[in-house]
C-alpha atoms as a PDB file:
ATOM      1  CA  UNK A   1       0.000   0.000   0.000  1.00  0.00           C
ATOM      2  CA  UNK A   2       2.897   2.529   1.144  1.00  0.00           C
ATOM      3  CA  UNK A   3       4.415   1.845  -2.541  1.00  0.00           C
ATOM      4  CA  UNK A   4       1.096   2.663  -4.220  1.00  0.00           C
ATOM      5  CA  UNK A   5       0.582   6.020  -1.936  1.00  0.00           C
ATOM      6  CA  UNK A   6       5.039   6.941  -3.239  1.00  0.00           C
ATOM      7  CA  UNK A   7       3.753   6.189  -6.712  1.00  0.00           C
ATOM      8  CA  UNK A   8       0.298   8.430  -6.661  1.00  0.00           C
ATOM      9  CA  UNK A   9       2.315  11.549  -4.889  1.00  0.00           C
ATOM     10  CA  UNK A  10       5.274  11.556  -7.680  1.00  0.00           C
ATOM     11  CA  UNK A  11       2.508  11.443 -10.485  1.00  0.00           C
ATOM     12  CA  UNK A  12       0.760  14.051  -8.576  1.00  0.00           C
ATOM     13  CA  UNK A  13       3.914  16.209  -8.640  1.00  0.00           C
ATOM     14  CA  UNK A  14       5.159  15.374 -12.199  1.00  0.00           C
ATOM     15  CA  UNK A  15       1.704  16.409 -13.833  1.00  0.00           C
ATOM     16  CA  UNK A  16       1.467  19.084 -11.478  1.00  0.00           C
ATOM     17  CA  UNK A  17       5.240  20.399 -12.566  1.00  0.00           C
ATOM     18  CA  UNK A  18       4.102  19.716 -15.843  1.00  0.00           C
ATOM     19  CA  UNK A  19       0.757  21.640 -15.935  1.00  0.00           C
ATOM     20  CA  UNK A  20       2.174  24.406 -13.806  1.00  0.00           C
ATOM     21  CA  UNK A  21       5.526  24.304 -15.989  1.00  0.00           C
ATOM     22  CA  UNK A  22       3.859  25.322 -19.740  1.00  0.00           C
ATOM     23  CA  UNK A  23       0.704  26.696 -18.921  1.00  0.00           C
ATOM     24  CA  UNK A  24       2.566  29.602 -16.515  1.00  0.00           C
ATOM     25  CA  UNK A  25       4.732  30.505 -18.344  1.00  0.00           C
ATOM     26  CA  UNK A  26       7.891  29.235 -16.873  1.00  0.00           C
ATOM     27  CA  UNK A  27       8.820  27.254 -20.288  1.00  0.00           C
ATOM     28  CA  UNK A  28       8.323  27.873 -23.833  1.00  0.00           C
ATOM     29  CA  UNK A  29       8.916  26.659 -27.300  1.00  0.00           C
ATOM     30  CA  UNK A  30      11.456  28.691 -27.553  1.00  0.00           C
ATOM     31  CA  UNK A  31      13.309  27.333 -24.358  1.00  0.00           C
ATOM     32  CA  UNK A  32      16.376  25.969 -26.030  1.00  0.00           C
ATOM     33  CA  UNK A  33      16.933  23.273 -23.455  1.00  0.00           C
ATOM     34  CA  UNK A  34      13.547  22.040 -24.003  1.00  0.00           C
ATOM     35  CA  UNK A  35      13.395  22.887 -27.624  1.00  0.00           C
ATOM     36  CA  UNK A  36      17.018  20.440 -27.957  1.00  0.00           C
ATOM     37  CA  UNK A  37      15.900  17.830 -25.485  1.00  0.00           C
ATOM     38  CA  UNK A  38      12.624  17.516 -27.740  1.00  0.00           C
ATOM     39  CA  UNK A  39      14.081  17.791 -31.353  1.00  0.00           C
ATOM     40  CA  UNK A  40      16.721  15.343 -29.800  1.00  0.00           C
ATOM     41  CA  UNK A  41      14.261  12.560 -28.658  1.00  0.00           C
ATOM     42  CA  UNK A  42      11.965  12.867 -31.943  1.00  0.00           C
ATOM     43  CA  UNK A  43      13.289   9.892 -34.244  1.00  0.00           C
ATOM     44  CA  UNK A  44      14.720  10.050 -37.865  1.00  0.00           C
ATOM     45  CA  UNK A  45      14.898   7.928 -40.812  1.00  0.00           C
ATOM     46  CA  UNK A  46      18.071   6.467 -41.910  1.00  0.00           C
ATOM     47  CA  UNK A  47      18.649   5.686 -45.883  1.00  0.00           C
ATOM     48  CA  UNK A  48      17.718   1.886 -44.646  1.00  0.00           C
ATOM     49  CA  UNK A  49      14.465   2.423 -43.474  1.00  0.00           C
ATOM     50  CA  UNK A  50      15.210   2.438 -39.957  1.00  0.00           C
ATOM     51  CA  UNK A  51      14.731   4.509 -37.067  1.00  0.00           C
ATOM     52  CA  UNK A  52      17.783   6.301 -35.038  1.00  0.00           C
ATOM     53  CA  UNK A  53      17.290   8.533 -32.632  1.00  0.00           C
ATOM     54  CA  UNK A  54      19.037  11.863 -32.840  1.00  0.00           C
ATOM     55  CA  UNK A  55      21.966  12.761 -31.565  1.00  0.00           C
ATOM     56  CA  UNK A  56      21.606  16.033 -29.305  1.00  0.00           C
ATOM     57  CA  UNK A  57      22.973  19.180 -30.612  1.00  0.00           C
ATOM     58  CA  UNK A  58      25.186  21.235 -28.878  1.00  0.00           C
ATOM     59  CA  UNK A  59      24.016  24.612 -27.876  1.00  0.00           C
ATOM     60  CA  UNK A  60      26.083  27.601 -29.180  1.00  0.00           C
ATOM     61  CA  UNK A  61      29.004  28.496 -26.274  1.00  0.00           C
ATOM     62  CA  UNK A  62      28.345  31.342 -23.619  1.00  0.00           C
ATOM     63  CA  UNK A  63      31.632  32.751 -23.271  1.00  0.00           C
ATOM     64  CA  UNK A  64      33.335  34.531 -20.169  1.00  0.00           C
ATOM     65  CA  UNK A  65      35.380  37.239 -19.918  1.00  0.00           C
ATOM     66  CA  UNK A  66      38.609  35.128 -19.216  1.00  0.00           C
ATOM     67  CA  UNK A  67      37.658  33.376 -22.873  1.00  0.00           C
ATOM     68  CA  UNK A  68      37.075  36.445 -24.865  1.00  0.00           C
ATOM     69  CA  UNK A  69      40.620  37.673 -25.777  1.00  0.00           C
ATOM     70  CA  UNK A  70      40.720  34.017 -27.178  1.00  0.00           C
ATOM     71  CA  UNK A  71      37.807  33.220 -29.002  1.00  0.00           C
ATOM     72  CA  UNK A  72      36.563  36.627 -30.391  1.00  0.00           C
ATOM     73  CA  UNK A  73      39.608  38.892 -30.373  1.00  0.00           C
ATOM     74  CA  UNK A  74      42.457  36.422 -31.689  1.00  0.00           C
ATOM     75  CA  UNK A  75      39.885  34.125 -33.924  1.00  0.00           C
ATOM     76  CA  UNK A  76      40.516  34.340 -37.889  1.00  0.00           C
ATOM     77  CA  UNK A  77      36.803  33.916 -38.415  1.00  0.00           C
ATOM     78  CA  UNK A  78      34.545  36.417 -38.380  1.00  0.00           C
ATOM     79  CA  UNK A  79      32.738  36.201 -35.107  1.00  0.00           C
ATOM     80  CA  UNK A  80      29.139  36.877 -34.023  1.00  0.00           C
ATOM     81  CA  UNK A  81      28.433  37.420 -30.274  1.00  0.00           C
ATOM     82  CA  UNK A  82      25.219  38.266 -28.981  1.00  0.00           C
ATOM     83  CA  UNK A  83      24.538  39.320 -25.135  1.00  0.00           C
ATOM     84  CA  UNK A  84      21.773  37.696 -23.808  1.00  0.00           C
ATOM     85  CA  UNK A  85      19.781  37.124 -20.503  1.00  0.00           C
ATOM     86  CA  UNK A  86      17.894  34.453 -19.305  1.00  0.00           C
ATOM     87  CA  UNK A  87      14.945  36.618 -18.236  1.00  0.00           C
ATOM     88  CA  UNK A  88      15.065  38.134 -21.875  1.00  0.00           C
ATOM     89  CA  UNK A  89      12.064  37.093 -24.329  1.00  0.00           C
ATOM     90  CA  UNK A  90      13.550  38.159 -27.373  1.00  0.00           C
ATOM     91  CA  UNK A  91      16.940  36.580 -26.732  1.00  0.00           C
ATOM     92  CA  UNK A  92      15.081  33.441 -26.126  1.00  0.00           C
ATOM     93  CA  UNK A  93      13.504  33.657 -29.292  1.00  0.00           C
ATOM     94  CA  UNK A  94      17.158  34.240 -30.988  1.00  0.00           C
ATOM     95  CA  UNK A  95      18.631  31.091 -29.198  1.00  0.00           C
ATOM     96  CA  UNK A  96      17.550  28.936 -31.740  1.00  0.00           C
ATOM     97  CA  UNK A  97      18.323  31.032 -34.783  1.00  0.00           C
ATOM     98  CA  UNK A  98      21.461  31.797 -33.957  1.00  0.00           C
ATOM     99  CA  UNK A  99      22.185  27.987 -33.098  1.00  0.00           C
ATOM    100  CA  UNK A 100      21.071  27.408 -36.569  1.00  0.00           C
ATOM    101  CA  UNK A 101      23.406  30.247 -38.098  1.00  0.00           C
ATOM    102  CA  UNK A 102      26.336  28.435 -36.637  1.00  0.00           C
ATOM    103  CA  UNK A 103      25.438  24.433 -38.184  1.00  0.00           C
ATOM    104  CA  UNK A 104      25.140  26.555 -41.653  1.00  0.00           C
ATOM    105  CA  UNK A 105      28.582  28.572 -41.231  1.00  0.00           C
ATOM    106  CA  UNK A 106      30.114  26.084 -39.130  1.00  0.00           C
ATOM    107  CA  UNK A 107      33.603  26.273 -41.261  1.00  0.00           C
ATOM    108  CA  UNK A 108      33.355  30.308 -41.905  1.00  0.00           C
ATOM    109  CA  UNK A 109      32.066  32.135 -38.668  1.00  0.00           C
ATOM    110  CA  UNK A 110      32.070  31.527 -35.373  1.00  0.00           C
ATOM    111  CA  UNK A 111      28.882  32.433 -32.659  1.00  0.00           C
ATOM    112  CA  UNK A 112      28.800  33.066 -28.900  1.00  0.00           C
ATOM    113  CA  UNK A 113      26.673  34.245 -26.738  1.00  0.00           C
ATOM    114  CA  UNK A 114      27.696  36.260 -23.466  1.00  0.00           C
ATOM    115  CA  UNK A 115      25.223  36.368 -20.431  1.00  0.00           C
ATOM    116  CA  UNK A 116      24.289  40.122 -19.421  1.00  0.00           C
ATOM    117  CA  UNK A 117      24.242  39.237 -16.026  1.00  0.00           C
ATOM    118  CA  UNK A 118      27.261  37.293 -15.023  1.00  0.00           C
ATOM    119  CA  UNK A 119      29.481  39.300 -17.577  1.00  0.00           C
ATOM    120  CA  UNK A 120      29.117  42.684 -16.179  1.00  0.00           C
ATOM    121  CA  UNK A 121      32.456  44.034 -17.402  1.00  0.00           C
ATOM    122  CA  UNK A 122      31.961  43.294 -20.937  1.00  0.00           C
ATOM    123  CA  UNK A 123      28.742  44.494 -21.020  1.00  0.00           C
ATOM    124  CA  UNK A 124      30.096  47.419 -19.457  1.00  0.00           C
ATOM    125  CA  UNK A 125      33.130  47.323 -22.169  1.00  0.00           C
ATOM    126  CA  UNK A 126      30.534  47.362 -25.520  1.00  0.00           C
ATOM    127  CA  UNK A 127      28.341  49.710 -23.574  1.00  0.00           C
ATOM    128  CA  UNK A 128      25.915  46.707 -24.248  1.00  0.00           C
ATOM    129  CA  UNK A 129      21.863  48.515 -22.503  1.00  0.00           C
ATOM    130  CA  UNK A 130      19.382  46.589 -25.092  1.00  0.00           C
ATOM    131  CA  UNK A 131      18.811  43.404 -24.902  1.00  0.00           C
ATOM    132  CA  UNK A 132      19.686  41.199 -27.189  1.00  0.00           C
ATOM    133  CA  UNK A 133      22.659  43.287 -28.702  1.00  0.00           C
ATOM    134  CA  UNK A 134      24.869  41.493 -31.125  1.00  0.00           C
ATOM    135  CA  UNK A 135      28.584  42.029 -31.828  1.00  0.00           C
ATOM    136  CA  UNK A 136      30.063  41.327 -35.110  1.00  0.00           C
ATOM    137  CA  UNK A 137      33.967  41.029 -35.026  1.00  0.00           C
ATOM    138  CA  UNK A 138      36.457  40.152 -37.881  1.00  0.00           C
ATOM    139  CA  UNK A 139      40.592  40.124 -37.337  1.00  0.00           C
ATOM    140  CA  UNK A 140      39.747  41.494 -33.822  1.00  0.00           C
ATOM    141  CA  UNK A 141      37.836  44.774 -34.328  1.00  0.00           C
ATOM    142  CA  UNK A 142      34.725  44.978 -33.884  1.00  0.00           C
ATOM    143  CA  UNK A 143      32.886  45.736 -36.898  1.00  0.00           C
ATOM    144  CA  UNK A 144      28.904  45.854 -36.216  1.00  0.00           C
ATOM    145  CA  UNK A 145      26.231  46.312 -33.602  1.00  0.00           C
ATOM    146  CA  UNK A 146      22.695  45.386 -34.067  1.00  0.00           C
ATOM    147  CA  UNK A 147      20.249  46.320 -30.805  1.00  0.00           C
ATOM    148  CA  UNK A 148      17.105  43.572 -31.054  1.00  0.00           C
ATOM    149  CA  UNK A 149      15.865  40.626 -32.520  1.00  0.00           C
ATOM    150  CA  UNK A 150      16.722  41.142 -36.322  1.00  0.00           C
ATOM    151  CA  UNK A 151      17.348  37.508 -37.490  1.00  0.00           C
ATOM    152  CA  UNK A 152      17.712  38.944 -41.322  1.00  0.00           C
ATOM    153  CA  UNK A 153      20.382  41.963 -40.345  1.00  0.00           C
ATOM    154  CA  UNK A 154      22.218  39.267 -38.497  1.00  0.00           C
ATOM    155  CA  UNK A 155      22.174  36.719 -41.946  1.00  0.00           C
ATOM    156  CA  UNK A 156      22.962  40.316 -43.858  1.00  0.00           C
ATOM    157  CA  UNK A 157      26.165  40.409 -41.675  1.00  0.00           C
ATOM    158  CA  UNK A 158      27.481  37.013 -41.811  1.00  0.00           C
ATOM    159  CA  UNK A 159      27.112  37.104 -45.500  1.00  0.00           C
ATOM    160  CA  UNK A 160      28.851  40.674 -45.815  1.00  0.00           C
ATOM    161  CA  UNK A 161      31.583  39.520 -43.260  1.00  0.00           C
ATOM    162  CA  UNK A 162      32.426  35.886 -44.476  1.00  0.00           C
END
């Protein structure tokens, strides 16, 4: 009976997590953990006719402060980094399309994103105030800023910095 009473009160909290989970708010489509933990568990047909199940894709690196000289300054691609918060709609939204940007130009730019919140000094540094703001850089200077969500000014700069 006491297993039965365990089993009842951890459905009750799953579908309660659940329900509470997408109908408040607290997750979204656009939630790139959830949006790569689904996309990863949805199947896919091989060229045999079977069924694999995907492998999951990596998200596009948040950088620090201590990784920037590295990866965006000293980098002989063109770089795209776009500041982003958790708490931020928009940059949610832009997750996904800038994860996609970098599987197309995988070989020819590179993309980061730097949390607002944690990375006070180089949001302070790129006088970053509008969220999401995106950094282009190419042989270490920067060379663009775009304040929003613009997913076609951001293609319009990889293709004019490539």
């Amino acid at each position: 009976m006491e297993q039965i009473s365990v089993l009842y009160r951890l459905v009750l909290t799953v579908t309660c997590l659940v329900c509470l989970g997408f109908s408040g708010g607290m997750c979204s489509e656009f939630d790139p953990l959830i949006k790569t933990y689904v996309s990863s568990s949805l199947p896919s047909k091989s060229n045999d006719g079977l069924v694999y199940s995907r492998k999951l894709k990596d998200e596009v690196h948040s950088i620090t402060e201590s990784e920037w000289e590295s990866l965006v300054i000293q980098s002989e691609l063109p770089v795209m980094v776009m500041f982003t918060a958790r708490w931020c709609g928009p940059c949610r939204d832009m997750i996904p399309i800038l994860n996609k940007m970098d599987s197309e130009y995988k070989n020819e730019f590179k993309f980061y994103t730097v949390n607002f919140d944690t990375e006070i000094r180089l949001t302070e540094r790129f006088d970053i105030s509008y969220l999401p703001t995106t950094l282009v850089f190419k042989g270490g200077e920067q060379m663009a800023k775009v304040k929003g969500a613009d997913p076609k000014k951001l293609r319009e700069l990889v293709k004019k910095y490539i």
